[in-house]
C-alpha atoms as a PDB file:
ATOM      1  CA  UNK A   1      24.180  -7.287   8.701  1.00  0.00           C
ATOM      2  CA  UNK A   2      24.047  -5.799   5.125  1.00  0.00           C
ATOM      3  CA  UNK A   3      22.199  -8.366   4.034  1.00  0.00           C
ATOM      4  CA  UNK A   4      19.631  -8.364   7.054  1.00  0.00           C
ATOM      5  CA  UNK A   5      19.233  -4.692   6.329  1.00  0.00           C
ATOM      6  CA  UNK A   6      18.629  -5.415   2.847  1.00  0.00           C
ATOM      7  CA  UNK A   7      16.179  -7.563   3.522  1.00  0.00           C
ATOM      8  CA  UNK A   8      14.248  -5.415   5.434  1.00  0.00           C
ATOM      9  CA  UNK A   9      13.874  -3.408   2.868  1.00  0.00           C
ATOM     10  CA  UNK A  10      12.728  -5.543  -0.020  1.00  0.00           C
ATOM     11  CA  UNK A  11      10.127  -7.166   2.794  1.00  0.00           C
ATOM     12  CA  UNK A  12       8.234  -3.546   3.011  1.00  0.00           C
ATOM     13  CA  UNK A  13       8.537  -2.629  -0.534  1.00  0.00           C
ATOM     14  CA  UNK A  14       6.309  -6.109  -1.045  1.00  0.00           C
ATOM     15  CA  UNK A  15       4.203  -6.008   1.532  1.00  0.00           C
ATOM     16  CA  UNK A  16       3.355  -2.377   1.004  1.00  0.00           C
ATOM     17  CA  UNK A  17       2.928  -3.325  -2.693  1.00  0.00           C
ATOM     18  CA  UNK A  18       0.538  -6.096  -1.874  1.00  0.00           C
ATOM     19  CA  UNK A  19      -1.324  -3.599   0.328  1.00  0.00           C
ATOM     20  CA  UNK A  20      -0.666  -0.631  -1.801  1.00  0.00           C
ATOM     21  CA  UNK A  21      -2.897   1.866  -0.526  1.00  0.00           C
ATOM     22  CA  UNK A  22      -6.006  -0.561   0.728  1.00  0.00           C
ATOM     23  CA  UNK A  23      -6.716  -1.468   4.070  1.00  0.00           C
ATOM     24  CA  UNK A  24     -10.249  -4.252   4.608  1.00  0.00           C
ATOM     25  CA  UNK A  25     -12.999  -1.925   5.218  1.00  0.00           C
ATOM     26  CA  UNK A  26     -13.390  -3.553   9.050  1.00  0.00           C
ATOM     27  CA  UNK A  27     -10.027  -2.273   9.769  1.00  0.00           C
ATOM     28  CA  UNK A  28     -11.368   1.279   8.491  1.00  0.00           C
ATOM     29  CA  UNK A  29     -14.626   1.316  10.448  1.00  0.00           C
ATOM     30  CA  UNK A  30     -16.747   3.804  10.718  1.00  0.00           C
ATOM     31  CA  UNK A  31     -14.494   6.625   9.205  1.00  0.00           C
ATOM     32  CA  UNK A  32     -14.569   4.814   5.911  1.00  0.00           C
ATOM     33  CA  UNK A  33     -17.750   4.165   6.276  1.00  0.00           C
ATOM     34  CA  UNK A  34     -18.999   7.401   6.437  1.00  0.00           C
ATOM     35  CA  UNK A  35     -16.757   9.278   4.294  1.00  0.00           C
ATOM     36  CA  UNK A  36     -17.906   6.349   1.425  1.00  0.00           C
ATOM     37  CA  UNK A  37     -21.302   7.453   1.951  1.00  0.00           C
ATOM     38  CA  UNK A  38     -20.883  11.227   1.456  1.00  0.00           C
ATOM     39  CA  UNK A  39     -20.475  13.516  -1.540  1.00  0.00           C
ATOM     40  CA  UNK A  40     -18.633  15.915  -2.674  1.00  0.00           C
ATOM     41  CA  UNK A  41     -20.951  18.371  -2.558  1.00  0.00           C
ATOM     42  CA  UNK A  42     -22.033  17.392   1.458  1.00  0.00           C
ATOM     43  CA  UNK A  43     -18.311  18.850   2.210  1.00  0.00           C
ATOM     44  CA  UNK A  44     -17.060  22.535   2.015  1.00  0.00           C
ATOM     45  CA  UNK A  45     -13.739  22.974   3.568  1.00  0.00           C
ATOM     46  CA  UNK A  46     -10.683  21.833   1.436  1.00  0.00           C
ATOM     47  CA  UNK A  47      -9.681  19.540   4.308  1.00  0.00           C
ATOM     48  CA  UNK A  48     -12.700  17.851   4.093  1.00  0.00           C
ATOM     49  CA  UNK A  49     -12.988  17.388   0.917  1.00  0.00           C
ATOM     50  CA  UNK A  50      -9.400  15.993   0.283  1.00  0.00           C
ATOM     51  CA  UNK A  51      -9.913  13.765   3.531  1.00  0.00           C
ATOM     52  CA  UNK A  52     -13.527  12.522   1.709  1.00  0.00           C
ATOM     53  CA  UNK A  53     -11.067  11.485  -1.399  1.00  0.00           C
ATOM     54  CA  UNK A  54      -8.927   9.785   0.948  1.00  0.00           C
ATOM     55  CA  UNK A  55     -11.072   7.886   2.168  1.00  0.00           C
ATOM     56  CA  UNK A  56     -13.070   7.346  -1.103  1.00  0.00           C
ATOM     57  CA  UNK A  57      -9.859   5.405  -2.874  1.00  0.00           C
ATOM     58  CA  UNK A  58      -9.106   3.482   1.015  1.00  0.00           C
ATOM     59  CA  UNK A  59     -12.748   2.454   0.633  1.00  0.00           C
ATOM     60  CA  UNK A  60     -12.134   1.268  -3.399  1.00  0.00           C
ATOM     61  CA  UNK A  61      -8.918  -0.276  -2.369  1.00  0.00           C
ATOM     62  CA  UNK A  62      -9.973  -2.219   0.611  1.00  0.00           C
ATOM     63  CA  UNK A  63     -10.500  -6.207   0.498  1.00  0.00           C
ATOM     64  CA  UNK A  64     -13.959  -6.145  -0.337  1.00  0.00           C
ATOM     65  CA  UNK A  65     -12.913  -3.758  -3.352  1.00  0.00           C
ATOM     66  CA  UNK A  66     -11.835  -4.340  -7.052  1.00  0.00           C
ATOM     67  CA  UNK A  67      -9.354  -2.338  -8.677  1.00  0.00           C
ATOM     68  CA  UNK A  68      -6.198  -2.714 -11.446  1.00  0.00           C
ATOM     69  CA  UNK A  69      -3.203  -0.503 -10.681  1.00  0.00           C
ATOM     70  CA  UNK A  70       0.339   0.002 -11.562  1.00  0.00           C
ATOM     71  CA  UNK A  71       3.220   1.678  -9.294  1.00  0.00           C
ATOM     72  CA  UNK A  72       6.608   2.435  -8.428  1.00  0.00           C
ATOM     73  CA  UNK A  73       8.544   2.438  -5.272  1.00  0.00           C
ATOM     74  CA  UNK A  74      11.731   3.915  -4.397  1.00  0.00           C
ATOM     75  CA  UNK A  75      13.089   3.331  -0.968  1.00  0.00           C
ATOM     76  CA  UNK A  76      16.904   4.069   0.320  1.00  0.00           C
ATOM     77  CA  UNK A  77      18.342   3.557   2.938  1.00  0.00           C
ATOM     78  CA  UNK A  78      22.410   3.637   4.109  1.00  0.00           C
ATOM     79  CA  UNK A  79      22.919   4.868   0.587  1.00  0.00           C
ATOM     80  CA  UNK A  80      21.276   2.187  -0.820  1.00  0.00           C
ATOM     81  CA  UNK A  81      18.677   2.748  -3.464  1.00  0.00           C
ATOM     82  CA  UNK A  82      15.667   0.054  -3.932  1.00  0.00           C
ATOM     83  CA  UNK A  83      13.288  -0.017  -6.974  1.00  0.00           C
ATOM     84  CA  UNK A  84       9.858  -1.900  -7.226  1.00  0.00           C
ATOM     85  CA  UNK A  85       7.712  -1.575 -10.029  1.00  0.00           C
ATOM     86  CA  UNK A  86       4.524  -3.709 -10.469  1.00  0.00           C
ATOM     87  CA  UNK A  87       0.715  -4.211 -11.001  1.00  0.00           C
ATOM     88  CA  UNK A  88      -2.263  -5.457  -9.177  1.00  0.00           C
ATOM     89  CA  UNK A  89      -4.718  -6.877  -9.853  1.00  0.00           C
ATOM     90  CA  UNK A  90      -7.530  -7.236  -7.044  1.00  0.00           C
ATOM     91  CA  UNK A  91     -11.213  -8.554  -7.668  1.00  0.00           C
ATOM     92  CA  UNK A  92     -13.873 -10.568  -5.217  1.00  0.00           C
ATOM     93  CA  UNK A  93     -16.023 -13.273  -7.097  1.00  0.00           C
ATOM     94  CA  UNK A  94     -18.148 -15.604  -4.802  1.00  0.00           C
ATOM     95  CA  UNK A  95     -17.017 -14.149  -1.750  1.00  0.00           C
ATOM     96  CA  UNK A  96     -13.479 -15.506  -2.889  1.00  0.00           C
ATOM     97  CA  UNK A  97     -10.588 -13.114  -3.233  1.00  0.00           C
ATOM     98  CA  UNK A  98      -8.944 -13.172  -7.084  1.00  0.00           C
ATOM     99  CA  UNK A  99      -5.525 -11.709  -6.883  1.00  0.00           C
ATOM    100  CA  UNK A 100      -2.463 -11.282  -9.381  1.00  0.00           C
ATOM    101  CA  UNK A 101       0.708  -9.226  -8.076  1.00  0.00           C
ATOM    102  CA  UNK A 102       3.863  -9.116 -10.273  1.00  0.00           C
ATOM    103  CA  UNK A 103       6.637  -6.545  -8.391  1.00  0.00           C
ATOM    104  CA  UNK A 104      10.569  -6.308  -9.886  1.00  0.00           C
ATOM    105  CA  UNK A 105      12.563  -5.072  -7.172  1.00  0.00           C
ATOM    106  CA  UNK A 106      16.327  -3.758  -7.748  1.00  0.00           C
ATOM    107  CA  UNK A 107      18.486  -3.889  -4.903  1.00  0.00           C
ATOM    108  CA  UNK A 108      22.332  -3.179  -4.937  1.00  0.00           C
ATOM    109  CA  UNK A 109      22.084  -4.123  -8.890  1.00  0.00           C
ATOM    110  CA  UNK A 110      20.243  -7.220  -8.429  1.00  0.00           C
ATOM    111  CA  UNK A 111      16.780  -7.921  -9.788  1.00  0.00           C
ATOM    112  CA  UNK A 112      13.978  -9.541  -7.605  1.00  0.00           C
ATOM    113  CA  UNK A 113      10.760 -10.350  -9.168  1.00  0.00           C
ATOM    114  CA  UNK A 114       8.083 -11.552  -7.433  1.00  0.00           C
ATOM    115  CA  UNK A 115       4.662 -12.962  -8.517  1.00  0.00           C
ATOM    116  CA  UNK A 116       1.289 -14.159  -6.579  1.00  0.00           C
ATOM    117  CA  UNK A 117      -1.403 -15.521  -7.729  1.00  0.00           C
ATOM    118  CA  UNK A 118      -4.457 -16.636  -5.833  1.00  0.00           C
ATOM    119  CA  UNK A 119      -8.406 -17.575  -6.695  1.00  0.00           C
ATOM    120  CA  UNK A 120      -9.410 -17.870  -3.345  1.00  0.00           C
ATOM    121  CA  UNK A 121      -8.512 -21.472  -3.417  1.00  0.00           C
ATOM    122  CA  UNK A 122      -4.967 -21.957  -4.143  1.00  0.00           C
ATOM    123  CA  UNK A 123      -2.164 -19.688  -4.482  1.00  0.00           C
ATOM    124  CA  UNK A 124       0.743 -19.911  -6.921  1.00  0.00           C
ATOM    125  CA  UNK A 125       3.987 -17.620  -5.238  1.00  0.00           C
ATOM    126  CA  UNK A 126       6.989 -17.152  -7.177  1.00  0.00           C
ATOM    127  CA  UNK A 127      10.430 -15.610  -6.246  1.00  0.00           C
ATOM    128  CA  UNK A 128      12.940 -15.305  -9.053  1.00  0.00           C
ATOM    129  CA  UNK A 129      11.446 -18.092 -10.648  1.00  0.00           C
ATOM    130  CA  UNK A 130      11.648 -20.519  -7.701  1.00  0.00           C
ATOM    131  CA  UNK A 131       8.225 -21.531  -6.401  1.00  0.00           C
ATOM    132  CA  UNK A 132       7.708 -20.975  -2.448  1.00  0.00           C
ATOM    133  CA  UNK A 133       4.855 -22.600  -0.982  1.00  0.00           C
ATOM    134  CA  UNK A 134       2.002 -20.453   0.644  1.00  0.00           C
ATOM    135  CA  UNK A 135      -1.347 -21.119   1.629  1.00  0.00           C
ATOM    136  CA  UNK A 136      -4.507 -18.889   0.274  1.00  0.00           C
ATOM    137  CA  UNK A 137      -5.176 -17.871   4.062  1.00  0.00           C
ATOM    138  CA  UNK A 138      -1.719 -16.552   5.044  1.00  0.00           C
ATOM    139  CA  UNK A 139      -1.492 -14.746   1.394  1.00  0.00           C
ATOM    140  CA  UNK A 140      -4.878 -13.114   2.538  1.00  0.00           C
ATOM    141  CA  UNK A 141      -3.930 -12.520   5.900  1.00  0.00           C
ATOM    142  CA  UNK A 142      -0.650 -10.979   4.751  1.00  0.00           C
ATOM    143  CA  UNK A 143      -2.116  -8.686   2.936  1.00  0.00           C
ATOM    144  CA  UNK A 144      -4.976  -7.812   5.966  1.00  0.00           C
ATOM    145  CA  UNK A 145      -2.604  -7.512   8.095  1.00  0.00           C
ATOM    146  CA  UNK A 146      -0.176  -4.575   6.342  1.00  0.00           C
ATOM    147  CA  UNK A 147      -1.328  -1.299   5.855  1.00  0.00           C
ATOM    148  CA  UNK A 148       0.157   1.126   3.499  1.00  0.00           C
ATOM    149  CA  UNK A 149      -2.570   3.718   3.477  1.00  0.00           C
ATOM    150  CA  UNK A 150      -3.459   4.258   6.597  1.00  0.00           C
ATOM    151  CA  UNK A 151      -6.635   5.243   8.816  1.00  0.00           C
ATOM    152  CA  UNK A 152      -6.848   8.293  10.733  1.00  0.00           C
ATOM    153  CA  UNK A 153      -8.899  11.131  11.476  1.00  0.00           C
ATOM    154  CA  UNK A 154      -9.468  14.901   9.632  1.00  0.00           C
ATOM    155  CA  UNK A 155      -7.914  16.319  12.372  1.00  0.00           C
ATOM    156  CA  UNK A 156      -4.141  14.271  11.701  1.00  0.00           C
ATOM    157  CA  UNK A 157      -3.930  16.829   8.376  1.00  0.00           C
ATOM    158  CA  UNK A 158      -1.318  19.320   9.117  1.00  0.00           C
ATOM    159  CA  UNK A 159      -1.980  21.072   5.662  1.00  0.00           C
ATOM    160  CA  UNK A 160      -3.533  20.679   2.428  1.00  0.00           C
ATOM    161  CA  UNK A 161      -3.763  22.298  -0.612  1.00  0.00           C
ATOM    162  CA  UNK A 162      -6.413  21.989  -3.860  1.00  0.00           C
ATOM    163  CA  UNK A 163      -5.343  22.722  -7.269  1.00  0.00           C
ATOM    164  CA  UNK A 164      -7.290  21.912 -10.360  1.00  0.00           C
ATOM    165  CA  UNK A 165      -5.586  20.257 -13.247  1.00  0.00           C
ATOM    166  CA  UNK A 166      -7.163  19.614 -16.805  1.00  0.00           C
ATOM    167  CA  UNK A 167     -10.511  18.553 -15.460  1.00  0.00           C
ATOM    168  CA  UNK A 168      -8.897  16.752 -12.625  1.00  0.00           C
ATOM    169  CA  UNK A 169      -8.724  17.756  -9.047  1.00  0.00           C
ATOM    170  CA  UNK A 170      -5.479  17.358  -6.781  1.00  0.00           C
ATOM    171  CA  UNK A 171      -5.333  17.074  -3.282  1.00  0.00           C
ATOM    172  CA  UNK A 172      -1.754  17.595  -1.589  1.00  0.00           C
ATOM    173  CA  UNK A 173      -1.896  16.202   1.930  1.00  0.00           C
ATOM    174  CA  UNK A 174       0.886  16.423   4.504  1.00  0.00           C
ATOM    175  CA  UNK A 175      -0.202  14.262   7.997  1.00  0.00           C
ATOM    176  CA  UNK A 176       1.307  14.452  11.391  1.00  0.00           C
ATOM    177  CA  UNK A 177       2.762  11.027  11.722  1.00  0.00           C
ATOM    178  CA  UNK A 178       2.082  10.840  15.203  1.00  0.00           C
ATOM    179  CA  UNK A 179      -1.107  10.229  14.526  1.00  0.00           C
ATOM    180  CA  UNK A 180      -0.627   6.939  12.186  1.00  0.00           C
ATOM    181  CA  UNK A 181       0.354   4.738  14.808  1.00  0.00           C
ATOM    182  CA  UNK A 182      -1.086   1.687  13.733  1.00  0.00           C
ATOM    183  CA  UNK A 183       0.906   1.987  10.851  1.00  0.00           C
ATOM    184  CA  UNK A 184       3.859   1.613  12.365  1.00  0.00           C
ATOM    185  CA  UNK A 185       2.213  -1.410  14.607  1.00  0.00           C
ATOM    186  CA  UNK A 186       1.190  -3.384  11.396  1.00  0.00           C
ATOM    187  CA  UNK A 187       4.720  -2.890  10.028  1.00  0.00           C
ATOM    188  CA  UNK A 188       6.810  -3.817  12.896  1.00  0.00           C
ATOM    189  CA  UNK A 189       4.571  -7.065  13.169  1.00  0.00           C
ATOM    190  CA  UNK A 190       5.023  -7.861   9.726  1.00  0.00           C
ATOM    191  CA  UNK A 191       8.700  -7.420  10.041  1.00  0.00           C
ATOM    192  CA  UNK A 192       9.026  -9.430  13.246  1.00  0.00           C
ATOM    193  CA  UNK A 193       8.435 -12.475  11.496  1.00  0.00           C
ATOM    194  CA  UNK A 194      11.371 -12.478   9.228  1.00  0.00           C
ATOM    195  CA  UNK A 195      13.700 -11.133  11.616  1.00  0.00           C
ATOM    196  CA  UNK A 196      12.745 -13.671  14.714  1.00  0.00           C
ATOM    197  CA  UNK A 197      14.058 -12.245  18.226  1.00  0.00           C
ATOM    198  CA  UNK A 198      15.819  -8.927  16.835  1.00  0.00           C
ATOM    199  CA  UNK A 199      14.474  -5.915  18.340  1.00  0.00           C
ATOM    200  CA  UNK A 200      12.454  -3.319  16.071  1.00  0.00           C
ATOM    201  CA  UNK A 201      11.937   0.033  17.254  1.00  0.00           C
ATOM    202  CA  UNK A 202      10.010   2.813  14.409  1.00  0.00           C
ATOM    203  CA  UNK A 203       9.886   6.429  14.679  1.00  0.00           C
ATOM    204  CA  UNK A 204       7.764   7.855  11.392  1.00  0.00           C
ATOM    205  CA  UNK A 205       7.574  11.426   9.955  1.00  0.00           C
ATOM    206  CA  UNK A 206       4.934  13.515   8.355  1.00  0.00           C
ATOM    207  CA  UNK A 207       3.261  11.933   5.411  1.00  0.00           C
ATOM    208  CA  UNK A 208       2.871  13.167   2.073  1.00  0.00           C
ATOM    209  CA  UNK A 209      -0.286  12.447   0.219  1.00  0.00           C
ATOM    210  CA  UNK A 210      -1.196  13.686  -3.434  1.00  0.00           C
ATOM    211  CA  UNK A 211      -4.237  11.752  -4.934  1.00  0.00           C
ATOM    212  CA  UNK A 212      -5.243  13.593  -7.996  1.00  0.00           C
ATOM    213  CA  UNK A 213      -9.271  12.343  -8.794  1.00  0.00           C
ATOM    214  CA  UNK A 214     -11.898  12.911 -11.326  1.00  0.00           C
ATOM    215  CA  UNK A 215     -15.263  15.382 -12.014  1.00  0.00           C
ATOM    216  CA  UNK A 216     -16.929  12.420 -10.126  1.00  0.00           C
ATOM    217  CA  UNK A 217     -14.007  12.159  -7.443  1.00  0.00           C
ATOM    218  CA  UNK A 218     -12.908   8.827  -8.840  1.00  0.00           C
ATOM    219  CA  UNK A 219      -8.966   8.209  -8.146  1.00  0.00           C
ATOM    220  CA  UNK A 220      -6.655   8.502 -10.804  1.00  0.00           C
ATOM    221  CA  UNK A 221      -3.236   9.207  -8.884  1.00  0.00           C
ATOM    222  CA  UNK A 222      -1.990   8.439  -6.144  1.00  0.00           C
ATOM    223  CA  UNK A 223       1.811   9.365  -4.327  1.00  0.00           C
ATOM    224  CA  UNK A 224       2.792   8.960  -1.380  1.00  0.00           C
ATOM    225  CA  UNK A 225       6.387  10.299   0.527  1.00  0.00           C
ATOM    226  CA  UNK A 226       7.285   9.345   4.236  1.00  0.00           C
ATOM    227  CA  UNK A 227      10.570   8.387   6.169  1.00  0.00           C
ATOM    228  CA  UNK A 228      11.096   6.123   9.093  1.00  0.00           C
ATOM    229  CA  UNK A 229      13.761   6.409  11.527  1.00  0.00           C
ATOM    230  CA  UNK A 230      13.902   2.489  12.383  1.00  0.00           C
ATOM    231  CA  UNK A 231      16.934   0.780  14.978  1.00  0.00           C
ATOM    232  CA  UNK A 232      16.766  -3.093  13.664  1.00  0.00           C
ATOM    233  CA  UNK A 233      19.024  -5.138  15.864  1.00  0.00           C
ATOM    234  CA  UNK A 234      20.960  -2.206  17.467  1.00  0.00           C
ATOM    235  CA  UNK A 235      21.705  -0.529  13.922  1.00  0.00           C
ATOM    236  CA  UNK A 236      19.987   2.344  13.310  1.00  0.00           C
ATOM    237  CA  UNK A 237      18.800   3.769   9.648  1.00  0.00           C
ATOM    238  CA  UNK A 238      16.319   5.781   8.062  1.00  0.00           C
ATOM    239  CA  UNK A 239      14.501   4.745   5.464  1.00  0.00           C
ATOM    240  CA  UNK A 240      13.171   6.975   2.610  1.00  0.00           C
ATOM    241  CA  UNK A 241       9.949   5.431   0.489  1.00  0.00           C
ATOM    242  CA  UNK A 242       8.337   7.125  -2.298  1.00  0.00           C
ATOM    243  CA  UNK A 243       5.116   5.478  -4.193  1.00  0.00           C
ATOM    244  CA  UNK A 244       3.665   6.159  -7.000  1.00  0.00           C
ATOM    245  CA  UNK A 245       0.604   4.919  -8.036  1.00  0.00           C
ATOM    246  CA  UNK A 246      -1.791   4.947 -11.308  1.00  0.00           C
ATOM    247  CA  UNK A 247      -5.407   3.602 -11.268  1.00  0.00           C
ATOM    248  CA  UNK A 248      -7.096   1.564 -14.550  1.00  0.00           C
ATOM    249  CA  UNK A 249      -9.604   0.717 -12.947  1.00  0.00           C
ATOM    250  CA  UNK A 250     -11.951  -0.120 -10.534  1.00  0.00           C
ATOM    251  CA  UNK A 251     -14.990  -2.318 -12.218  1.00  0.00           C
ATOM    252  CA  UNK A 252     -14.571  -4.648 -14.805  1.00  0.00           C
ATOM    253  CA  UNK A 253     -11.144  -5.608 -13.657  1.00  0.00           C
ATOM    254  CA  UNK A 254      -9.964  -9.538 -14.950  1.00  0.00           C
ATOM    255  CA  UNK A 255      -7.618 -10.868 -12.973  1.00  0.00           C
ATOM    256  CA  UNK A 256      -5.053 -13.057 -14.622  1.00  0.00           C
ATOM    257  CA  UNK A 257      -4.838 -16.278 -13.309  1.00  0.00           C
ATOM    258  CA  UNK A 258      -3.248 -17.932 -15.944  1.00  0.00           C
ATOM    259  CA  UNK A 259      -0.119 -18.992 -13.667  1.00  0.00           C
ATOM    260  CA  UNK A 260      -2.721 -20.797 -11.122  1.00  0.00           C
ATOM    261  CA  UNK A 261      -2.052 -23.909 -13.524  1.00  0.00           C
ATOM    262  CA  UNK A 262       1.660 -24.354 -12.233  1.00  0.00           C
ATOM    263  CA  UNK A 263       0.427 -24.562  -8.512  1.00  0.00           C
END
């Protein structure tokens, strides 16, 4: 069961990696939407102005977007202590989605590294150097389909707080996580299809935001805290995740598709 558990784990610290904090801008809607085409200077309360960054870096992050990011994510669980760094690279040319995604993931002392790349057109997927076959749409729709950052409205902030920080300005959310139900959804689906039949039931807490942004309100930072209470298969855990996430850029990315030549 250890290693079902285990596996659990290493599944969501990918797939929220892939997603990171981007969500396609149809799945957003209208919030996205309208938050995208406001300014700072349209907004005066401090909730509105930290859910306007919010949803500025969903919008940048979403499928349509481009961006190049690093992070770190530290999950435990049962006393057990998971690591993922990597990068992403994210870029649409053509209308076809460019992607590279390296992650190194420690569990129990044991190293997984994980690599996808994709040009829209093929996909190369690698898992401690063994290749795994995947096609371009279900590497797209994986990452569709997963939500890390999620939607919701001003109203789901529970507090916030607005500090300024050598030019910079930080936003420190905390969200009810009732209200981020479709999180949960788009997890347990994701989930279901490694663990077949078993049943998954997901209770999340609040969620801590802190995305620290620019005189312009471009992203720099972003970090992210939540726990979920999960029963997988009639064993119940909770699951800690911390991410932490720094922005290069968001125009003029290059994605590196140099590894496309062993697909």
């Amino acid at each position: 069961m250890l290693k079902r558990i285990l596996s659990v784990i290493v599944i969501m610290a990918v797939l929220l990696s892939l997603a990171a904090c981007g969500e396609d801008n149809k799945t957003a809607g209208n919030t996205s939407s309208k938050a995208s085409s406001q300014k700072a200077e349209d907004v005066s309360t401090k909730e509105e102005k930290a859910y306007l960054a919010y949803q500025t870096l969903n919008t940048k992050m979403g499928q349509s977007g481009e961006y190049d990011a690093e992070f770190i994510m530290t999950q435990e669980v049962a006393g057990v202590v998971t690591k993922t760094t990597g990068i992403t690279q994210l870029k649409t040319v053509d209308g076809k989605q460019q992607m590279y995604m390296e992650t190194n993931t420690n569990v129990a002392g044991q190293d997984i590294k994980v690599l996808v790349v994709t040009d829209g057109t093929k996909v190369y997927y690698e898992v401690n150097g063994q290749r795994m076959e995947m096609d371009v749409p279900d590497v797209l729709k994986e990452i569709d389909d997963v939500v890390a950052m999620p939607e919701f409205q001003s109203e789901a902030i529970k507090s916030c707080e607005v500090t300024e920080e050598g030019g910079n300005t930080k936003y420190s959310l905390v969200l009810d996580g009732n209200a981020l139900t479709g999180l949960l959804d788009q997890m347990k689906e994701s989930m279901a299809e490694s663990m077949g039949d078993e049943e998954i039931n997901m209770v999340l807490s609040d969620v801590s935001y802190v995305i620290v942004v620019d005189k312009n309100n471009e992203p720099k930072s972003m970090t992210m805290d939540m726990a979920i209470k999960m029963t997988v298969a009639g064993q119940e855990m909770e699951v800690k995740s911390n991410m932490e996430m720094t922005f290069k850029a968001f125009s003029g990315v290059t994605v590196n598709l140099a590894d496309l030549a062993k697909a």
